[in-house]
N, C-alpha and C. Protein backbone atom coordinates (compact mmCIF):
# COMPACT_ATOMS: atom_id res chain seq x y z
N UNK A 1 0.82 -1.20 0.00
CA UNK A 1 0.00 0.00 0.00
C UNK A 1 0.87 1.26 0.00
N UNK A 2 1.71 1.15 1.34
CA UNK A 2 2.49 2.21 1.13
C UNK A 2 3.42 2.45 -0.46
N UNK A 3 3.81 1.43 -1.12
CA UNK A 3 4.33 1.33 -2.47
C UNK A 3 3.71 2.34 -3.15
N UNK A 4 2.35 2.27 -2.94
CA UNK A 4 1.48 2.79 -4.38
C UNK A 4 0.85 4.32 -4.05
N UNK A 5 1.12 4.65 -2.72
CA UNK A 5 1.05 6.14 -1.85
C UNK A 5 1.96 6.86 -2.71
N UNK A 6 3.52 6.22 -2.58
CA UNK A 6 4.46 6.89 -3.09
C UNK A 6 4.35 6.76 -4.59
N UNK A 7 3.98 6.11 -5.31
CA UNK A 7 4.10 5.88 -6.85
C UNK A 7 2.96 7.58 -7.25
N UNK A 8 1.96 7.41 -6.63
CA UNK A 8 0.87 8.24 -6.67
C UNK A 8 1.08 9.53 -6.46
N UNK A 9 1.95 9.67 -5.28
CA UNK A 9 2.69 11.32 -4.88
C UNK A 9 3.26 11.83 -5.91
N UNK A 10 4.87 10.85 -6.16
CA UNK A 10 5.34 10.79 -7.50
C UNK A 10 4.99 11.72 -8.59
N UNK A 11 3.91 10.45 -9.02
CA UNK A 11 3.22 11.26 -10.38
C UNK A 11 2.51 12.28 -10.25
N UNK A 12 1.71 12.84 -9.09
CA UNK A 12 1.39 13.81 -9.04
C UNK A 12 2.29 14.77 -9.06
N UNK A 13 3.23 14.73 -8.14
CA UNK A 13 4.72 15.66 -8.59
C UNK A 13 5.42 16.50 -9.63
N UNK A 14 5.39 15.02 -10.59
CA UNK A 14 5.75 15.45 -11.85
C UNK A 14 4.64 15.68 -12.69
N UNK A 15 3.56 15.65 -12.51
CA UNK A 15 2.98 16.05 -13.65
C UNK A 15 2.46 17.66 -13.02
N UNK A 16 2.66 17.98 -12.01
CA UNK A 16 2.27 19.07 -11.62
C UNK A 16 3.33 20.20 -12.12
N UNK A 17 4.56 19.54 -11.93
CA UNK A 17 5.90 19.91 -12.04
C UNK A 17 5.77 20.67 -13.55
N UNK A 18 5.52 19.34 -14.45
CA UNK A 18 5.49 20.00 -15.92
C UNK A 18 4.64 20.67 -16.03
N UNK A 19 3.39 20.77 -15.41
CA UNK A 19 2.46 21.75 -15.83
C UNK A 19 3.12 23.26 -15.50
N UNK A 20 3.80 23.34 -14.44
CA UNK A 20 3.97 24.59 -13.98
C UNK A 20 4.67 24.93 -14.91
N UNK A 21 5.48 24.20 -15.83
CA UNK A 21 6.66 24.95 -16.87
C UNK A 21 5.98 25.68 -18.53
N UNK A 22 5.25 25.48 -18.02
CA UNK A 22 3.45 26.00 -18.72
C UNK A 22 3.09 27.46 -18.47
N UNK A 23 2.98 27.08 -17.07
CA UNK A 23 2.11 28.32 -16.26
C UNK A 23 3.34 29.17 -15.91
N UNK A 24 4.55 28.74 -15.59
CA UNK A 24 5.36 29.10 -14.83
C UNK A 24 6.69 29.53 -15.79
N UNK A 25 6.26 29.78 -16.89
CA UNK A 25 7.16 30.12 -18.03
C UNK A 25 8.89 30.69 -17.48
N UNK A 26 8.43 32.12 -16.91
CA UNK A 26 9.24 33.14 -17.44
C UNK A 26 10.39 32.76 -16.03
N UNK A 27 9.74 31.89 -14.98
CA UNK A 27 10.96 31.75 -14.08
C UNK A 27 11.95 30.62 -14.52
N UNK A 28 11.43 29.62 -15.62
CA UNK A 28 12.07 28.45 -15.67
C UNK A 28 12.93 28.80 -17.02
N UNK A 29 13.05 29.83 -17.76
CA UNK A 29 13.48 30.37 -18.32
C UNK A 29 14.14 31.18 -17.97
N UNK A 30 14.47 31.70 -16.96
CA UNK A 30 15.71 32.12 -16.48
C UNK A 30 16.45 31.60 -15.36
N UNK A 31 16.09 29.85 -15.21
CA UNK A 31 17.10 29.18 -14.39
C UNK A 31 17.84 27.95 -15.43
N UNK A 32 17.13 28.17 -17.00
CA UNK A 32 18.62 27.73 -17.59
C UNK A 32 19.73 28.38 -18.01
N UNK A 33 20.91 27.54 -17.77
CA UNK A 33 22.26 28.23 -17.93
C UNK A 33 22.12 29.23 -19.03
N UNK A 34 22.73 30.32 -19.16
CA UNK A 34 23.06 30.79 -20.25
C UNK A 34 23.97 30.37 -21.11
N UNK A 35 24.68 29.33 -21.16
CA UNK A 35 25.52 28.71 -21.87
C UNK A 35 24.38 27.77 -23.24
N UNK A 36 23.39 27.57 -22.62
CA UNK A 36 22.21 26.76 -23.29
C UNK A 36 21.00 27.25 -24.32
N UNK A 37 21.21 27.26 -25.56
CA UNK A 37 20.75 27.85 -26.09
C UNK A 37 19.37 27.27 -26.29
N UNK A 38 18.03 27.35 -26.97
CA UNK A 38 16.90 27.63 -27.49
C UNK A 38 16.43 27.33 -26.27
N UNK A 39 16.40 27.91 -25.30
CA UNK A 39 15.91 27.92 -23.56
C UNK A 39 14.05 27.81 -23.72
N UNK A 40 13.62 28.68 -24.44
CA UNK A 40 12.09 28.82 -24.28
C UNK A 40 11.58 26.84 -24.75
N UNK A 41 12.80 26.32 -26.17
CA UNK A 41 12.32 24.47 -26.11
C UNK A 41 12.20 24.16 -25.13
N UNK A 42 13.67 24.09 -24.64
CA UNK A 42 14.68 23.33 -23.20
C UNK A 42 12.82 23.10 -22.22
N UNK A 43 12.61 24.64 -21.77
CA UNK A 43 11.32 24.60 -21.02
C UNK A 43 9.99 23.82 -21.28
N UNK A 44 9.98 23.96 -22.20
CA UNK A 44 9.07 23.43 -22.87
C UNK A 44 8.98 21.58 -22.79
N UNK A 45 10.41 21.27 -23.55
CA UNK A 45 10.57 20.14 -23.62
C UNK A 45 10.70 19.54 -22.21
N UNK A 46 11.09 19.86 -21.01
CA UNK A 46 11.41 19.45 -20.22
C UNK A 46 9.93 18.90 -18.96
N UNK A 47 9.21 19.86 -19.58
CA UNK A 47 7.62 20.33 -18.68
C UNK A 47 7.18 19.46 -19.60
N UNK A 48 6.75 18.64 -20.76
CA UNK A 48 6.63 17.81 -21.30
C UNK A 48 6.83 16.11 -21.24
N UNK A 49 8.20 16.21 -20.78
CA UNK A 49 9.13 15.22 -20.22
C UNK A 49 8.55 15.14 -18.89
N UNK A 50 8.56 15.95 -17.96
CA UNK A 50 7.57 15.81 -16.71
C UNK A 50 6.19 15.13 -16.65
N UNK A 51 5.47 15.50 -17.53
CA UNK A 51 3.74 15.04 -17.61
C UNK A 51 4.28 13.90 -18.37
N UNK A 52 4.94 13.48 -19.56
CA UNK A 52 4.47 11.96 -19.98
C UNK A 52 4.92 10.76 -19.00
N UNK A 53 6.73 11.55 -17.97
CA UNK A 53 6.70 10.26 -17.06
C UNK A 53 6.08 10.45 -16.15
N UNK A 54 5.23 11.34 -15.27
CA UNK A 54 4.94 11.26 -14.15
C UNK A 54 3.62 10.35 -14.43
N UNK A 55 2.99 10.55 -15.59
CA UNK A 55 2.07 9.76 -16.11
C UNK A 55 1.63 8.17 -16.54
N UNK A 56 3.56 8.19 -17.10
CA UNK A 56 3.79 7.09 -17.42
C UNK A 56 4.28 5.93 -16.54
N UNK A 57 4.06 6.71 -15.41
CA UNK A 57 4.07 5.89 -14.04
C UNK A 57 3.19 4.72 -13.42
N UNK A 58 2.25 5.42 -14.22
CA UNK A 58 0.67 4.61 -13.54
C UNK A 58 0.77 2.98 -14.73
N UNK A 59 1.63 3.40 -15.99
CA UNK A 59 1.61 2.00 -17.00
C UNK A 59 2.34 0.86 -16.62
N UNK A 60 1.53 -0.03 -16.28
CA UNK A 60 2.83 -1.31 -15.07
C UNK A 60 3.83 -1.28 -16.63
N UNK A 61 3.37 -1.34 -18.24
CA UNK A 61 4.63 -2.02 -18.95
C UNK A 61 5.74 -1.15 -19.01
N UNK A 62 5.20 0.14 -18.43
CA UNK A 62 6.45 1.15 -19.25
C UNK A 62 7.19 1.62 -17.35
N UNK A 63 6.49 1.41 -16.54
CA UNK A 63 6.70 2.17 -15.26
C UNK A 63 8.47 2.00 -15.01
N UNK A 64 8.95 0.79 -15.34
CA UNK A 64 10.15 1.17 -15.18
C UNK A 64 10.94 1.88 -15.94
N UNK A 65 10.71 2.33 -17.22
CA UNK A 65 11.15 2.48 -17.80
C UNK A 65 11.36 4.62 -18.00
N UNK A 66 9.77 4.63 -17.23
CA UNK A 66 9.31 6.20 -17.06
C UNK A 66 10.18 6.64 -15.63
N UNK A 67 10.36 5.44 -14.73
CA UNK A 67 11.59 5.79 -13.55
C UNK A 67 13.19 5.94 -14.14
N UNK A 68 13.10 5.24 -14.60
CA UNK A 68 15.02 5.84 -15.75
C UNK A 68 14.41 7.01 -16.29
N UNK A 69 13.35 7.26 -16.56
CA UNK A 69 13.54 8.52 -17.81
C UNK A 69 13.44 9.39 -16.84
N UNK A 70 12.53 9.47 -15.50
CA UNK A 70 12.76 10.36 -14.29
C UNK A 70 14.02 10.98 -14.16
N UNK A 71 15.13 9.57 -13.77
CA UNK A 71 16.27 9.71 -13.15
C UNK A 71 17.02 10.22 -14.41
N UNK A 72 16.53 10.32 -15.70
CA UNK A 72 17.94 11.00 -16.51
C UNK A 72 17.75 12.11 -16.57
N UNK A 73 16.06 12.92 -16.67
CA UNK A 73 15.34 13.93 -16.76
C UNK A 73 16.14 14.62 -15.07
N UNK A 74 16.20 14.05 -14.09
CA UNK A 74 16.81 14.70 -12.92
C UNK A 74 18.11 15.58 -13.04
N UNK A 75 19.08 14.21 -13.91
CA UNK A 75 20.17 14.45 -14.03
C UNK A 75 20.50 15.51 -15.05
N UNK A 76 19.55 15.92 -16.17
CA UNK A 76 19.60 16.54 -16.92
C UNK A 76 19.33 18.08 -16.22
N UNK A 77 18.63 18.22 -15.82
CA UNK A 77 18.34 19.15 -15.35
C UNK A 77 18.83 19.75 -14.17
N UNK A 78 19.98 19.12 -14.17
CA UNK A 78 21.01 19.42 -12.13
C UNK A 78 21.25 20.79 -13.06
N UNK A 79 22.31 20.45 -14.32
CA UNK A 79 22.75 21.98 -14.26
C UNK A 79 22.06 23.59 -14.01
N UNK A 80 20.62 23.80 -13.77
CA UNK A 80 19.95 24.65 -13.75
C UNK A 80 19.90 25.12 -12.14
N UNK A 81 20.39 24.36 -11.71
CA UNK A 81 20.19 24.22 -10.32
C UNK A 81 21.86 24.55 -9.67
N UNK A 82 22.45 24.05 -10.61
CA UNK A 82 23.97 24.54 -10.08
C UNK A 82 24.04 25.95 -10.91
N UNK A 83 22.95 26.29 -11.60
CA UNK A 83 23.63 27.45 -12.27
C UNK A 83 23.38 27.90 -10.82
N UNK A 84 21.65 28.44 -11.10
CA UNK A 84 20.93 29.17 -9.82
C UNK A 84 21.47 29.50 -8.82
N UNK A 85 22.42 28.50 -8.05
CA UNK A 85 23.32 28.58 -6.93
C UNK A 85 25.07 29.18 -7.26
N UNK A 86 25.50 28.92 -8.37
CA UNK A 86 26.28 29.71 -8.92
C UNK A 86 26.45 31.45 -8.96
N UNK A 87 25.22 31.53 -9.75
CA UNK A 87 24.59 32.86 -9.98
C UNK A 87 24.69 33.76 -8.87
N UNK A 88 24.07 32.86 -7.67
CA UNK A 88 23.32 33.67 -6.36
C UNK A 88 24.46 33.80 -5.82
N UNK A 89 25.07 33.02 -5.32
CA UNK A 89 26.63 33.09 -5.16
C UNK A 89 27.99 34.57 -5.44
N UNK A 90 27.57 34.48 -6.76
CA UNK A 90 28.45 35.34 -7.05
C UNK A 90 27.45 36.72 -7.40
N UNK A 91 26.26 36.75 -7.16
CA UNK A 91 25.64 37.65 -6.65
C UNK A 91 25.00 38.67 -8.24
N UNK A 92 24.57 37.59 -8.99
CA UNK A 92 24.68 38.18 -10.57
C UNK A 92 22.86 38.11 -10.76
N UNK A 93 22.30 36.72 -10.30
CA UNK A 93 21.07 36.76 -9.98
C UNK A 93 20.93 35.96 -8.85
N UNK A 94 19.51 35.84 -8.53
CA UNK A 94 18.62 34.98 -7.98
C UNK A 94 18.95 35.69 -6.73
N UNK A 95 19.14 36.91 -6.29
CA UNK A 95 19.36 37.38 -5.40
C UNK A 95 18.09 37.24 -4.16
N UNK A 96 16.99 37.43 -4.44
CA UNK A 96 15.75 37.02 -3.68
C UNK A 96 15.70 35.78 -3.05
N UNK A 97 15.89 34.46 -3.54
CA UNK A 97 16.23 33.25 -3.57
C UNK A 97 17.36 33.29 -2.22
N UNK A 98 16.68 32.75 -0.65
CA UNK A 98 17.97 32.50 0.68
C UNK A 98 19.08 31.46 -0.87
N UNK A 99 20.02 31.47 -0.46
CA UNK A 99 21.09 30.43 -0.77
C UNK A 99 21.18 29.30 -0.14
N UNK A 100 20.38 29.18 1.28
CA UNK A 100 20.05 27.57 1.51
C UNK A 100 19.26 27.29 0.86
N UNK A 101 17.96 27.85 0.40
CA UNK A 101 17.22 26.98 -0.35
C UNK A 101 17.81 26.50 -1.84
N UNK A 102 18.36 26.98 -2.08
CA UNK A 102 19.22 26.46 -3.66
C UNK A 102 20.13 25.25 -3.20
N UNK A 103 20.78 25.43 -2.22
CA UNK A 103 21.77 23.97 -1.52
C UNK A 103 20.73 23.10 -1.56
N UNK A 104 19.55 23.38 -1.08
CA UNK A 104 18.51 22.04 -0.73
C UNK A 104 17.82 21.73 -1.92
N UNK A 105 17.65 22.30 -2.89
CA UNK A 105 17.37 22.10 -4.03
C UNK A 105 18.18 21.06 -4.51
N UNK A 106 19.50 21.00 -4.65
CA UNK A 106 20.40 20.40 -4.66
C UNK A 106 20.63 18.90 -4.31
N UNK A 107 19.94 18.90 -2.55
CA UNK A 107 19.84 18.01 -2.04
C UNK A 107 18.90 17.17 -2.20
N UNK A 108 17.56 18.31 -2.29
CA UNK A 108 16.18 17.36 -2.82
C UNK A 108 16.51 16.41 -4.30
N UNK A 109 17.26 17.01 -5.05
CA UNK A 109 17.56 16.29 -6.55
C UNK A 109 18.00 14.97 -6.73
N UNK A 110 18.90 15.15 -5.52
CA UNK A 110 19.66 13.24 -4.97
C UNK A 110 18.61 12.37 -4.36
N UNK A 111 17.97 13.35 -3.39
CA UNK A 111 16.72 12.49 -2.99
C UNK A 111 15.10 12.21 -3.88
N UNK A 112 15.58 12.90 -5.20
CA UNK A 112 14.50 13.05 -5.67
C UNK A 112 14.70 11.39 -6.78
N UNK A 113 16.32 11.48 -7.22
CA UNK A 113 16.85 10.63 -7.69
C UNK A 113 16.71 9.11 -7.19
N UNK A 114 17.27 8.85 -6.06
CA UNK A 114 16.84 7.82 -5.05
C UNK A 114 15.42 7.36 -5.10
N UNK A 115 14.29 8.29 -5.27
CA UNK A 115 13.06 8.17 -4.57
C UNK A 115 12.62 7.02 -6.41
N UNK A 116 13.16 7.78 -7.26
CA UNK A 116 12.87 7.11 -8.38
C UNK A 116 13.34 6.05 -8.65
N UNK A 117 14.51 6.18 -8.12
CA UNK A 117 15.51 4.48 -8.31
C UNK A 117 14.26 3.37 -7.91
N UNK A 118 13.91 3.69 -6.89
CA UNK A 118 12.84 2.64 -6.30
C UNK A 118 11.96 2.51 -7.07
N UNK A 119 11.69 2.80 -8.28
CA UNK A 119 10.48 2.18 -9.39
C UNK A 119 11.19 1.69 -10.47
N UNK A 120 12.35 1.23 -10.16
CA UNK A 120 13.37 0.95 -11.58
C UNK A 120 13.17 -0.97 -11.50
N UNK A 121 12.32 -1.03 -10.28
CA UNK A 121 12.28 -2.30 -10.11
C UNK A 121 11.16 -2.96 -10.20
N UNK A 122 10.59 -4.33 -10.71
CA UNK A 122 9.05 -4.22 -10.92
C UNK A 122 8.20 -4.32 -9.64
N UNK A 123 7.25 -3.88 -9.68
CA UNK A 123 6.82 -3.10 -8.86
C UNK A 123 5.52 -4.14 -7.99
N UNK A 124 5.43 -4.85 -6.91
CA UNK A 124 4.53 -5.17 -6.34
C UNK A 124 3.19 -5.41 -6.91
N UNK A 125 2.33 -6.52 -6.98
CA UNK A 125 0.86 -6.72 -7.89
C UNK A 125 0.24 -5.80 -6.62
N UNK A 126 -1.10 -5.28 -7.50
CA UNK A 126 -2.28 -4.65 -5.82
C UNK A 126 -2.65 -5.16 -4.77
C-alpha cells in the first residue's frame, strides 16, 4: 500500500511539475544556464518530459522504464540548479532566492533521484 502512496505522490509531482513549466514560463526560463541555447524548447521540452513520465508511471509495462527517464530527466536538469546557486553566489542573480534553499534544491535532486531508483524495479501486484 504504502508502495502505491508513493508511486501516486510521484506522479502527481511530476505532472504538476510540468504543468507549472506552462504556467510558470518566465521563471524556468531564467534558471537555464546561459551557456544553453533555445531555452524557451529546453522549457518546454522538459515540462513535457515531466507530464508523460509522471504519467507514465501509472503504465505497469512502461513504469520502469518512465523511472530511468525520471532519473535521466533529474540528471539533466542538475545543471539549472547549479547554475541558480552559482549565480546567487556570485551575486549576478537569484538574489531574492535565501542560498540555503538552492543547496537544498540540490539536495532534494539526490533524494529526488533515489526516490525514483525505487520504481526501476518491478513493482509489487495490488
Amino acid at each position: 500500500m504504502l508502495a502505491w502512496l508513493s508511486l501516486g505522490l510521484m506522479s502527481l509531482l511530476y505532472v504538476a511539475a510540468g504543468i507549472s513549466h506552462f504556467t510558470r514560463e518566465k521563471f524556468f526560463l531564467k534558471i537555464v544556464p546561459p551557456v544553453l541555447p533555445y531555452k524557451l524548447q529546453i522549457v518546454w521540452l522538459s515540462g513535457v518530459a515531466e507530464i508523460v513520465l509522471g504519467l507514465a508511471l501509472w503504465w505497469p509495462a512502461g513504469r520502469i522504464w518512465a523511472a530511468w527517464g525520471i532519473i535521466v530527466l533529474l540528471v539533466a536538469v542538475s545543471p539549472a540548479n547549479i547554475y541558480m546557486l552559482v549565480a546567487r553566489r556570485q551575486g549576478k542573480r537569484f538574489r531574492r532566492i535565501p542560498e540555503w534553499t538552492l543547496w537544498l534544491r540540490l539536495v532534494l535532486q539526490v533524494l529526488l533521484i533515489y526516490w525514483a531508483y525505487q520504481f526501476t524495479f518491478p513493482f509489487p501486484a495490488a
